[in-house]
N, C-alpha and C. Protein backbone atom coordinates (compact mmCIF):
# COMPACT_ATOMS: atom_id res chain seq x y z
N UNK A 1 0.84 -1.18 0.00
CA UNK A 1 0.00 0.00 0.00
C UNK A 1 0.89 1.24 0.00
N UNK A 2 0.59 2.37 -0.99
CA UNK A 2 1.36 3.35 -1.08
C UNK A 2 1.00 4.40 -0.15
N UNK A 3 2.04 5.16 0.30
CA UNK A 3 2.12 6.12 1.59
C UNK A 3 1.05 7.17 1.00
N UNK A 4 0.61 7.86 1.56
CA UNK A 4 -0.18 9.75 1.25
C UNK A 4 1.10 10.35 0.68
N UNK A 5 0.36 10.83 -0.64
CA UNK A 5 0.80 11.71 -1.21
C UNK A 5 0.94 13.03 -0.77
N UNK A 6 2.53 13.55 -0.73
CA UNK A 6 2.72 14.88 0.08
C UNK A 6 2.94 15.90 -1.10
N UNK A 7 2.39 16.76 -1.45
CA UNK A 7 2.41 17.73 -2.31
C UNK A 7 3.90 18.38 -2.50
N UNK A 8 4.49 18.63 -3.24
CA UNK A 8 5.36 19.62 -3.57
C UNK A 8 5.33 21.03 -3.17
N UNK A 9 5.55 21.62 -2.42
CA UNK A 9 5.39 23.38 -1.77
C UNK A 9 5.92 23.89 -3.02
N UNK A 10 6.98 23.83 -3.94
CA UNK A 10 7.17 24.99 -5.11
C UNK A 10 6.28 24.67 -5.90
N UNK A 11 6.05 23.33 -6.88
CA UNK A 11 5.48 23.00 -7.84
C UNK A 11 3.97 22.87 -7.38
N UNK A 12 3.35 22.96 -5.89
CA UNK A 12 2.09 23.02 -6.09
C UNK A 12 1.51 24.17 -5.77
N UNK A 13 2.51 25.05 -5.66
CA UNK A 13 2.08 26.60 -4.70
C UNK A 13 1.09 27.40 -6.21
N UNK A 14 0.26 27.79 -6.30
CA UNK A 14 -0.58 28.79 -7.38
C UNK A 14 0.37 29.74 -7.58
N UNK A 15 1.21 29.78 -6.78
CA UNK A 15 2.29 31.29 -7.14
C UNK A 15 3.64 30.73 -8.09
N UNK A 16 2.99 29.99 -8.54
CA UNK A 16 4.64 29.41 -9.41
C UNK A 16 4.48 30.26 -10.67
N UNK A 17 3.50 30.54 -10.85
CA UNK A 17 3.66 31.43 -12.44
C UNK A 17 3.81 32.53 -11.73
N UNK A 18 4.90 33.73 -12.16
CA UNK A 18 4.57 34.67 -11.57
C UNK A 18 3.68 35.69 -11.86
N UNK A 19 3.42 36.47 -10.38
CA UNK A 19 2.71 37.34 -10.58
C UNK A 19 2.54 38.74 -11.75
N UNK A 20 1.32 39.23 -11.67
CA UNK A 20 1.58 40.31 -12.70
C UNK A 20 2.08 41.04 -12.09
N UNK A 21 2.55 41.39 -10.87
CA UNK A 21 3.07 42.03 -9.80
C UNK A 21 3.97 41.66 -9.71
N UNK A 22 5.04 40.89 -10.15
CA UNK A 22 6.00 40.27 -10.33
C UNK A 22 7.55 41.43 -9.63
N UNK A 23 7.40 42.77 -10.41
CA UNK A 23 8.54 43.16 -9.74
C UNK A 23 8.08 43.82 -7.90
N UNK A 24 7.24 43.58 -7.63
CA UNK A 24 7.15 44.10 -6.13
C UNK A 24 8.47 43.07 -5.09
N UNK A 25 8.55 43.80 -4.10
CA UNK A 25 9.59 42.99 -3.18
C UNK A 25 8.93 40.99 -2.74
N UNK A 26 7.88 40.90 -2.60
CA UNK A 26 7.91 39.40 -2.23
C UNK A 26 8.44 39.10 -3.60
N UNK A 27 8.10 38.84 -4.56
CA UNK A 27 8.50 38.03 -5.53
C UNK A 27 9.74 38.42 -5.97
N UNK A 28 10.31 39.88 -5.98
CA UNK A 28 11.88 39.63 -5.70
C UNK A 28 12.33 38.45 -4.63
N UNK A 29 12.30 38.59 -3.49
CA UNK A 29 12.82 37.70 -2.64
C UNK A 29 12.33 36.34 -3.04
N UNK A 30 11.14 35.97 -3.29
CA UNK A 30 11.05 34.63 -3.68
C UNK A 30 12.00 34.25 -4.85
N UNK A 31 12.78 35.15 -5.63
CA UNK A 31 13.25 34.98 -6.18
C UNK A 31 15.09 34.37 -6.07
N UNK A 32 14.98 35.47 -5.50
CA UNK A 32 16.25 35.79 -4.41
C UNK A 32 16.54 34.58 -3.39
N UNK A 33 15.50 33.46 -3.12
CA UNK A 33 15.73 32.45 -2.13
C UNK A 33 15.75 31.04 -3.14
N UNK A 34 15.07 31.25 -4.41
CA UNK A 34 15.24 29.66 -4.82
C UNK A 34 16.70 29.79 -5.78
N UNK A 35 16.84 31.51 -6.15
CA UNK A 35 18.13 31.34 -6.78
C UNK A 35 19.21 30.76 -5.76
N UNK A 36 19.20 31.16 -4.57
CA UNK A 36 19.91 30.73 -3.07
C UNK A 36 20.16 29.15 -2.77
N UNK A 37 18.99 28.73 -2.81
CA UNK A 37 19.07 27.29 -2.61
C UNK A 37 19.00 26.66 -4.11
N UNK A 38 18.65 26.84 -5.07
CA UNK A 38 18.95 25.94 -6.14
C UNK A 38 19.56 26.02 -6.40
N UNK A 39 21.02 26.77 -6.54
CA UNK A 39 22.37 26.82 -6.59
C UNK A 39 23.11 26.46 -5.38
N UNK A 40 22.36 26.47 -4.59
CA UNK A 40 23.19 25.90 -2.86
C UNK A 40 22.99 23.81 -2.66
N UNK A 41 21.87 23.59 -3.83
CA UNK A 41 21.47 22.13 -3.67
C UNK A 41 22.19 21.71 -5.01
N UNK A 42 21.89 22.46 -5.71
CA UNK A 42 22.96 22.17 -6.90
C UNK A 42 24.45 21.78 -7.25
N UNK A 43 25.08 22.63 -6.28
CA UNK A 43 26.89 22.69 -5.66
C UNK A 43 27.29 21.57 -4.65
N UNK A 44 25.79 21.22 -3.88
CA UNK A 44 26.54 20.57 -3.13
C UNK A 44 26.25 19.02 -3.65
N UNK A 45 25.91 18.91 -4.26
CA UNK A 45 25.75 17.72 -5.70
C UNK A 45 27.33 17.16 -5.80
N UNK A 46 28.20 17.97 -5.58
CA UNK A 46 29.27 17.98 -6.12
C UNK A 46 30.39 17.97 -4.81
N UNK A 47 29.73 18.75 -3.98
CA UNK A 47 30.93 18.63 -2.60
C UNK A 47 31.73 17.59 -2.27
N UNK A 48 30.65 16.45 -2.37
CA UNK A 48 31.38 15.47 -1.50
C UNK A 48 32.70 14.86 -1.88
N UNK A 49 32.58 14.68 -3.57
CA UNK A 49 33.38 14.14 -4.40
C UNK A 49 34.92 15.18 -4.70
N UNK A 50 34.63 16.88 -4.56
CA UNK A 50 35.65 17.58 -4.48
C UNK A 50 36.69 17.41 -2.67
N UNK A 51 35.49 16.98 -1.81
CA UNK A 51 36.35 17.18 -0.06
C UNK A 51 36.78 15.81 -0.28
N UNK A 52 36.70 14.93 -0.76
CA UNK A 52 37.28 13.58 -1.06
C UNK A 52 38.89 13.44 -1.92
N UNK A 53 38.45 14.95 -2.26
CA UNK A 53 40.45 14.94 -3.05
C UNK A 53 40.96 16.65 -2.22
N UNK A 54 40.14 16.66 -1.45
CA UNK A 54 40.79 18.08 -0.84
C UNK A 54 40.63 19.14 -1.39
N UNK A 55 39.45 19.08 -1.96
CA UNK A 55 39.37 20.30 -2.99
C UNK A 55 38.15 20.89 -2.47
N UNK A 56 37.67 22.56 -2.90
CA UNK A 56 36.52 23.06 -2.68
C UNK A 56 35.85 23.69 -3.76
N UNK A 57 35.24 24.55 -3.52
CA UNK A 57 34.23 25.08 -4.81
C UNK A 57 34.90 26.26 -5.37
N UNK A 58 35.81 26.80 -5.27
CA UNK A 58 36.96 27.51 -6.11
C UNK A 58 37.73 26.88 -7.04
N UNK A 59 38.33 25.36 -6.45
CA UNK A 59 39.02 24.55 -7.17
C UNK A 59 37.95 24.18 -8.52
N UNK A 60 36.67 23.71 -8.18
CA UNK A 60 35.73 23.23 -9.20
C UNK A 60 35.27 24.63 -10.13
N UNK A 61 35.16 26.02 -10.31
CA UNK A 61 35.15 26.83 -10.66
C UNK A 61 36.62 26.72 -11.66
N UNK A 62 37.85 26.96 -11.32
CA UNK A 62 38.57 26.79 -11.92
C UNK A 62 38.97 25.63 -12.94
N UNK A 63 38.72 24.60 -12.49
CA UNK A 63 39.00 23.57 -13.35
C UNK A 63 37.79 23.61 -14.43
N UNK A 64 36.44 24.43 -14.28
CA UNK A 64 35.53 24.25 -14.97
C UNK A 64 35.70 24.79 -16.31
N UNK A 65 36.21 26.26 -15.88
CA UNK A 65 36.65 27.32 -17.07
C UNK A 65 37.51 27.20 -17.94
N UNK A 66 38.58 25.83 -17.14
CA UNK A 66 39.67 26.14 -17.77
C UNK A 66 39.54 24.77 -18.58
N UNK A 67 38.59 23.85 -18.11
CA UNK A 67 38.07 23.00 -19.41
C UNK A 67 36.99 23.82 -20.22
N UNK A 68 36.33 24.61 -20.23
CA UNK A 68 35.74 25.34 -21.16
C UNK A 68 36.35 26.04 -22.13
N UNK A 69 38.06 26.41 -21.73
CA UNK A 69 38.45 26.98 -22.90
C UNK A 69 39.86 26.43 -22.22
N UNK A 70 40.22 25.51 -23.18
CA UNK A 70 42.03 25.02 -22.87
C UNK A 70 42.85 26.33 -23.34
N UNK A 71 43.82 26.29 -22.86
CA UNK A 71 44.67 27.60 -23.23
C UNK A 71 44.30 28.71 -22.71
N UNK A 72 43.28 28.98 -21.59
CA UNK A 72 42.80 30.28 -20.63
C UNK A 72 44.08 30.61 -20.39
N UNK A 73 44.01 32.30 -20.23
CA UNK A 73 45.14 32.76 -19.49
C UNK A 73 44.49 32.91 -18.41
N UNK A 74 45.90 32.88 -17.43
CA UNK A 74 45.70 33.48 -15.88
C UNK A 74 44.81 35.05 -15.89
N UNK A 75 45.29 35.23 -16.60
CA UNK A 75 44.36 36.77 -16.79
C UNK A 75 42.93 36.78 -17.20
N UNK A 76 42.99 35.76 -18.13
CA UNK A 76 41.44 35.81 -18.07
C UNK A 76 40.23 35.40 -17.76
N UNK A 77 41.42 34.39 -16.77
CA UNK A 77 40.52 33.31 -15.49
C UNK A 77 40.30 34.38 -14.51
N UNK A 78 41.23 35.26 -14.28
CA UNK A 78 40.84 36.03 -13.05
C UNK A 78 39.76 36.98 -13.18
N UNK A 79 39.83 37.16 -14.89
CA UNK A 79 38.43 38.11 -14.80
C UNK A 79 37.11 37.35 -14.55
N UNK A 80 37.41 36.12 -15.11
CA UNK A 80 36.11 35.15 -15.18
C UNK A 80 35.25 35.06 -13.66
N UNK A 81 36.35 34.93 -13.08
CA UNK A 81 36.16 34.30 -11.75
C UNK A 81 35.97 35.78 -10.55
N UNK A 82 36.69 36.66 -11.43
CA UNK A 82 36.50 38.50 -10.47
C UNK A 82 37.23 37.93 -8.95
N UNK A 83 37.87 37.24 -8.71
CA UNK A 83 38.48 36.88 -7.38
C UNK A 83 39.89 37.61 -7.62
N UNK A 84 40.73 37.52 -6.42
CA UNK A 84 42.32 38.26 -6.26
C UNK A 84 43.08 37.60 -6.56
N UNK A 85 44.60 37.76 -7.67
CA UNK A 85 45.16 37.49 -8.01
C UNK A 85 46.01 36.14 -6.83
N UNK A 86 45.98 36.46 -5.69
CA UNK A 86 46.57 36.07 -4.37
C UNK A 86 45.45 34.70 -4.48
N UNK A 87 44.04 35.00 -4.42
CA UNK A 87 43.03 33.95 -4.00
C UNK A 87 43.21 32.88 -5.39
N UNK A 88 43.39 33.18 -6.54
CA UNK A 88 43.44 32.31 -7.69
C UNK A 88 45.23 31.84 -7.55
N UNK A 89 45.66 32.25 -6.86
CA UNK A 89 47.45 31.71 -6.97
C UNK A 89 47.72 30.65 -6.25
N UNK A 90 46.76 30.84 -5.24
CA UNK A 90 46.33 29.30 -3.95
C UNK A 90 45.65 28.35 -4.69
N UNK A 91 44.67 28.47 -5.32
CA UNK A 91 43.98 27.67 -6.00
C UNK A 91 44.33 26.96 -7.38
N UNK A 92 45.26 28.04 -8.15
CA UNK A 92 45.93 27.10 -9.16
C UNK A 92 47.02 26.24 -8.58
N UNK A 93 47.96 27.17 -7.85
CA UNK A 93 49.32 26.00 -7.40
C UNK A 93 48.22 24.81 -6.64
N UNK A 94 47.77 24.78 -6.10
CA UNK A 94 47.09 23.59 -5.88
C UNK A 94 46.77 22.39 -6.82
N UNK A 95 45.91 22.99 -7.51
CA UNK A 95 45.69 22.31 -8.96
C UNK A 95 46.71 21.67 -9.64
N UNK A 96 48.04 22.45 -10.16
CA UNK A 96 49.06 22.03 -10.53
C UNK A 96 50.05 20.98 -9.85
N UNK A 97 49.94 21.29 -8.09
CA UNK A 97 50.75 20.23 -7.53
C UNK A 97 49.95 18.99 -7.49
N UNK A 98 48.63 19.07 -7.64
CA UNK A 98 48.27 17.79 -7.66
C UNK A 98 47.80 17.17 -9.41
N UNK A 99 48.44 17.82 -9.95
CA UNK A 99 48.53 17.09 -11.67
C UNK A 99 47.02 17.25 -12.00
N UNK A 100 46.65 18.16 -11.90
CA UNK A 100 45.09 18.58 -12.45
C UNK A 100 45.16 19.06 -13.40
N UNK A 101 45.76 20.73 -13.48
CA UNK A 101 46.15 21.85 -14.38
C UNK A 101 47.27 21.83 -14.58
N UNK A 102 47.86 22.06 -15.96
CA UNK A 102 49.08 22.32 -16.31
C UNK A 102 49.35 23.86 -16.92
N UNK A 103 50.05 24.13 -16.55
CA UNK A 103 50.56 26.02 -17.03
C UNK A 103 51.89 25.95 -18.02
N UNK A 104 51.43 26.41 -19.01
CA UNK A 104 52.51 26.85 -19.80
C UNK A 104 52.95 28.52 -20.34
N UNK A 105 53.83 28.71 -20.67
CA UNK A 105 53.97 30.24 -21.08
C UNK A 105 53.29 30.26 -22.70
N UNK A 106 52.99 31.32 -23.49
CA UNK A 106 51.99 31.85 -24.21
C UNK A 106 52.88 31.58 -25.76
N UNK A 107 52.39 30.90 -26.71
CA UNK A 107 53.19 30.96 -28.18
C UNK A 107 53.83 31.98 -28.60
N UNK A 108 53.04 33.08 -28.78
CA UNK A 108 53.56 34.16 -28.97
C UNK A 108 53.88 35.30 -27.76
N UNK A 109 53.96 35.36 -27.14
CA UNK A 109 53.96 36.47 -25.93
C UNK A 109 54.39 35.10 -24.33
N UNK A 110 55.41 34.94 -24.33
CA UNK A 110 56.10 34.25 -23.52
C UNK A 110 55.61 34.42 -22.10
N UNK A 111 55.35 36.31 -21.69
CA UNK A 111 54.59 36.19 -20.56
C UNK A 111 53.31 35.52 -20.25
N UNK A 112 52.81 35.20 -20.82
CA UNK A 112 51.47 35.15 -20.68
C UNK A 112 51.49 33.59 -20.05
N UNK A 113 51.05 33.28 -19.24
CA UNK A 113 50.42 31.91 -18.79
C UNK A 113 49.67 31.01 -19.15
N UNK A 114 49.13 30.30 -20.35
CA UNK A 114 48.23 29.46 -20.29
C UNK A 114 47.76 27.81 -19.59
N UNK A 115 46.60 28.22 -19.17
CA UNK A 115 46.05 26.52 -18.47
C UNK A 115 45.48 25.86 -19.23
N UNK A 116 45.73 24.60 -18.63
CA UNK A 116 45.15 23.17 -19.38
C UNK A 116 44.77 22.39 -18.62
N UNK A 117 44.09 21.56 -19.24
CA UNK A 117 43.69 20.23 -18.15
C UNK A 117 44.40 19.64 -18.38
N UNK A 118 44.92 18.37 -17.31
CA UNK A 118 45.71 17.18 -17.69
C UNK A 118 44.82 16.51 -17.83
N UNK A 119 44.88 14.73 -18.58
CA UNK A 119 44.07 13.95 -18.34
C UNK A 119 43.05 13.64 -16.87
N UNK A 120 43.84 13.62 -15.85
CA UNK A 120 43.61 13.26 -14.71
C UNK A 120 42.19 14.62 -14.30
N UNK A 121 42.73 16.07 -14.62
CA UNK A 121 42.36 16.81 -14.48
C UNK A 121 40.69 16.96 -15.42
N UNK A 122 40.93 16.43 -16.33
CA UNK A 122 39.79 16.26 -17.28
C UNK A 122 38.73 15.19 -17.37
N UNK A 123 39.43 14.07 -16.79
CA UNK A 123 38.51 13.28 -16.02
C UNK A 123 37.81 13.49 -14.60
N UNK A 124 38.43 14.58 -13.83
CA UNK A 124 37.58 14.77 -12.59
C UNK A 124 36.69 15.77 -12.94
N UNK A 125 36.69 17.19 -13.99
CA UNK A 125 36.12 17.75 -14.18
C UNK A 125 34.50 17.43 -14.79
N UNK A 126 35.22 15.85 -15.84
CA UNK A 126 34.03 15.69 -16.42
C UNK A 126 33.26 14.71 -15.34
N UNK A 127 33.41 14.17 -14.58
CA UNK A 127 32.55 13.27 -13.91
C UNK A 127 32.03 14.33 -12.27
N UNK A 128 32.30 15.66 -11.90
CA UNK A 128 31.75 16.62 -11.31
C UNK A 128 30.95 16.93 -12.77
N UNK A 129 30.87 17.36 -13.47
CA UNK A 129 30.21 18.15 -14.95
C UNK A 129 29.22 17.03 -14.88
N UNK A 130 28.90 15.86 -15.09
CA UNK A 130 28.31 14.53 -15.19
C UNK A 130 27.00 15.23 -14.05
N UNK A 131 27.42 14.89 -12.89
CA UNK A 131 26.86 15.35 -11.33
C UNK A 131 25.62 16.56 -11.34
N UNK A 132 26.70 17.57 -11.54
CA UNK A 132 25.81 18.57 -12.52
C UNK A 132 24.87 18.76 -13.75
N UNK A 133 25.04 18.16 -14.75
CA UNK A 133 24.12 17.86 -15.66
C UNK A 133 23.06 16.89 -15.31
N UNK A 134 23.17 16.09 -14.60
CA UNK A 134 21.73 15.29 -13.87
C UNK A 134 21.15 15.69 -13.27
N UNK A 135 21.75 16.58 -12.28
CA UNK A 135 20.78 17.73 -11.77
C UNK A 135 20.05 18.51 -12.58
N UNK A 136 20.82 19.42 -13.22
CA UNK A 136 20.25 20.29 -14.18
C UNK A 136 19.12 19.71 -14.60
N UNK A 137 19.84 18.78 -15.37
CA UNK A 137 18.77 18.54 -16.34
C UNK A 137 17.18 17.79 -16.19
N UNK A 138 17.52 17.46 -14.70
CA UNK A 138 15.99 16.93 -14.16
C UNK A 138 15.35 17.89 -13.80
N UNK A 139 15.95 19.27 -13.26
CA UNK A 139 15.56 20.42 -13.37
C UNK A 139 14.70 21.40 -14.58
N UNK A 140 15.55 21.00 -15.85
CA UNK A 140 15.34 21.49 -16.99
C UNK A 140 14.18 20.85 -17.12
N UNK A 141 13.49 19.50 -17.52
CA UNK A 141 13.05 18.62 -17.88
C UNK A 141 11.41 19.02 -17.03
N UNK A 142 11.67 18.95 -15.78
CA UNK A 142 10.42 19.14 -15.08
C UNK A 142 9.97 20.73 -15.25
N UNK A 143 10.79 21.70 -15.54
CA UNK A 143 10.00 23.28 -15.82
C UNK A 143 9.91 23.56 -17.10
N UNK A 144 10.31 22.65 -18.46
CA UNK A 144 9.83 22.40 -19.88
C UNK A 144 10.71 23.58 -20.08
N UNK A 145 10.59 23.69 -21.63
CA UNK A 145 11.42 24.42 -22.80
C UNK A 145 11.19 25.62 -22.11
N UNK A 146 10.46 26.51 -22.43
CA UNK A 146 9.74 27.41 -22.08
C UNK A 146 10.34 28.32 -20.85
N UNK A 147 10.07 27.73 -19.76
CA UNK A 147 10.90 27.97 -18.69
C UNK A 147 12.21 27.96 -19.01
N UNK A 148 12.71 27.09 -19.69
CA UNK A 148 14.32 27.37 -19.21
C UNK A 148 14.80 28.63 -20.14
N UNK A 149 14.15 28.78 -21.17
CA UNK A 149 14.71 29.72 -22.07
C UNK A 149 14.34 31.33 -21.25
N UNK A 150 13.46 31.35 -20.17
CA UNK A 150 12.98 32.64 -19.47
C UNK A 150 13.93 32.60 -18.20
N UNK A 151 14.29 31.44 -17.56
CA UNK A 151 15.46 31.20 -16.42
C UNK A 151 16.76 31.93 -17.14
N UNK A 152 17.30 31.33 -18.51
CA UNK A 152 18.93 32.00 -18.88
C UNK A 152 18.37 33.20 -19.37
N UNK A 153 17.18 33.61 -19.71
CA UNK A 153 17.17 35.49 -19.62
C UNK A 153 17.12 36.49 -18.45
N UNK A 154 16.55 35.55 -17.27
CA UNK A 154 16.90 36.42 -16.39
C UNK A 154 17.90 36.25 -15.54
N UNK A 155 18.81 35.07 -15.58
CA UNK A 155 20.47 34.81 -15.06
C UNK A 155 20.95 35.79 -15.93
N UNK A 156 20.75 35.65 -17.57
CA UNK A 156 21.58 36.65 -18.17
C UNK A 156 21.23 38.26 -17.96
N UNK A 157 20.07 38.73 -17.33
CA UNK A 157 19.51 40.03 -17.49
C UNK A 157 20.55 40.17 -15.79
N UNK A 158 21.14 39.32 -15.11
CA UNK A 158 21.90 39.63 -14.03
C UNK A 158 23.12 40.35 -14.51
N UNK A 159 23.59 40.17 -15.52
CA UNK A 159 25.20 40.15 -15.61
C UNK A 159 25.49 41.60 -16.72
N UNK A 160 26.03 42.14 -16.07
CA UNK A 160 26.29 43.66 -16.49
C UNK A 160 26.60 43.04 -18.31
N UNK A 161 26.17 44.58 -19.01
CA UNK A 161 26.35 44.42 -20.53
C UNK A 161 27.91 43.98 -20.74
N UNK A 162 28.50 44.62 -19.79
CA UNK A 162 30.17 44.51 -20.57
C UNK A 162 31.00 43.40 -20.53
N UNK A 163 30.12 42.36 -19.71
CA UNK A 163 30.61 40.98 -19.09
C UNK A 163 29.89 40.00 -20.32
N UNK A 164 28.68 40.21 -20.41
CA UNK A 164 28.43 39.55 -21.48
C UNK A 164 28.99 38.72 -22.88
N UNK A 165 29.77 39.31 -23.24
CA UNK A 165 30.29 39.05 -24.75
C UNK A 165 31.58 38.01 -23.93
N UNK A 166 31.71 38.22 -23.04
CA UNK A 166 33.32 37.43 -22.32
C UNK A 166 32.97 36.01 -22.33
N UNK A 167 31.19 36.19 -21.43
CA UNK A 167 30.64 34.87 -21.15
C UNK A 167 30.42 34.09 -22.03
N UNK A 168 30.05 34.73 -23.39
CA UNK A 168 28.99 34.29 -24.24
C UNK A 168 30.05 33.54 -24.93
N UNK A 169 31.50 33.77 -25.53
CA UNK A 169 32.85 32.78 -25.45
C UNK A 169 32.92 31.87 -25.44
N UNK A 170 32.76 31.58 -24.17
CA UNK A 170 33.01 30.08 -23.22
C UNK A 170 32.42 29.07 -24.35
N UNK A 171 30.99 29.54 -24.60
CA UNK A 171 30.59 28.90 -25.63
C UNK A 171 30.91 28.14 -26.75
N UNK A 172 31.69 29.40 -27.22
CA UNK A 172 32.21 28.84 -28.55
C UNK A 172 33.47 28.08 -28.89
């Protein structure tokens, strides 16, 4: 015999479409709290498997970007990431002493730093990335097309115009 059915509080609340009132302060904050926790249930999807090699959610940030585009410079991880040159110098030598990321100097312009994944490094990224996409995507799946294409307009309506074109990159 199957237990009582317990309703869902987001998916059965009448307030899931939003209001036409939409920009007043509750529905900011309602906003403001599932962006909070669905990125706070989302990350930690992933914790256990980063505190298992000593790593935290800076390390997984970094290794993410820098499999998104092999050959990142240090420079343009730091913009990615908007953290201090000091806070990303802990977090790469880390990376590097443990054969994650590899740094080389630049083809043409010798100063320049570029990162890579190592194998090792590209296999942990993709099986955290794995973690993440099952989430997501059961996420995606249960709020339909529709929704998600109105979710990355208003993540993207977050991010100042001039950051934009940097992000939009990663992509390609």
């Amino acid at each position: 015999m199957a237990g009582p059915i317990i309703p869902d509080p987001i998916r059965s609340d009448p307030m899931r479409t939003a209001s036409p009132l939409f920009l007043r302060e509750p529905e900011i904050r309602k906003g403001v709290e599932l962006l909070y926790f669905g990125y706070s249930h989302l990350t930690r999807a992933i914790d256990e498997a980063l505190a298992a090699r000593g790593l935290g959610r800076a390390h997984h940030r970094a290794l993410y970007f820098i499999a998104r585009q092999p050959d990142l410079t240090v420079s343009e991880l730091l913009a990615l990431l908007a953290i201090t040159k000091q806070s990303l110098g802990r977090v790469l030598n880390d990376l590097i002493e443990r054969g994650l990321v590899e740094m080389r100097p630049g083809d043409r312009d010798r100063r320049q730093r570029l990162l890579r994944l190592t194998g090792e490094g590209t296999a942990l990224e993709t099986a955290l990335f794995d973690q993440l996409r099952e989430r997501l995507s059961a996420a995606y799946a249960s709020a339909g097309q529709g929704a998600v294409g109105g979710f990355w307009a208003v993540l993207e309506g977050l991010i100042p115009e001039t950051e934009r074109a940097r992000i939009a990159a990663l992509g390609r």
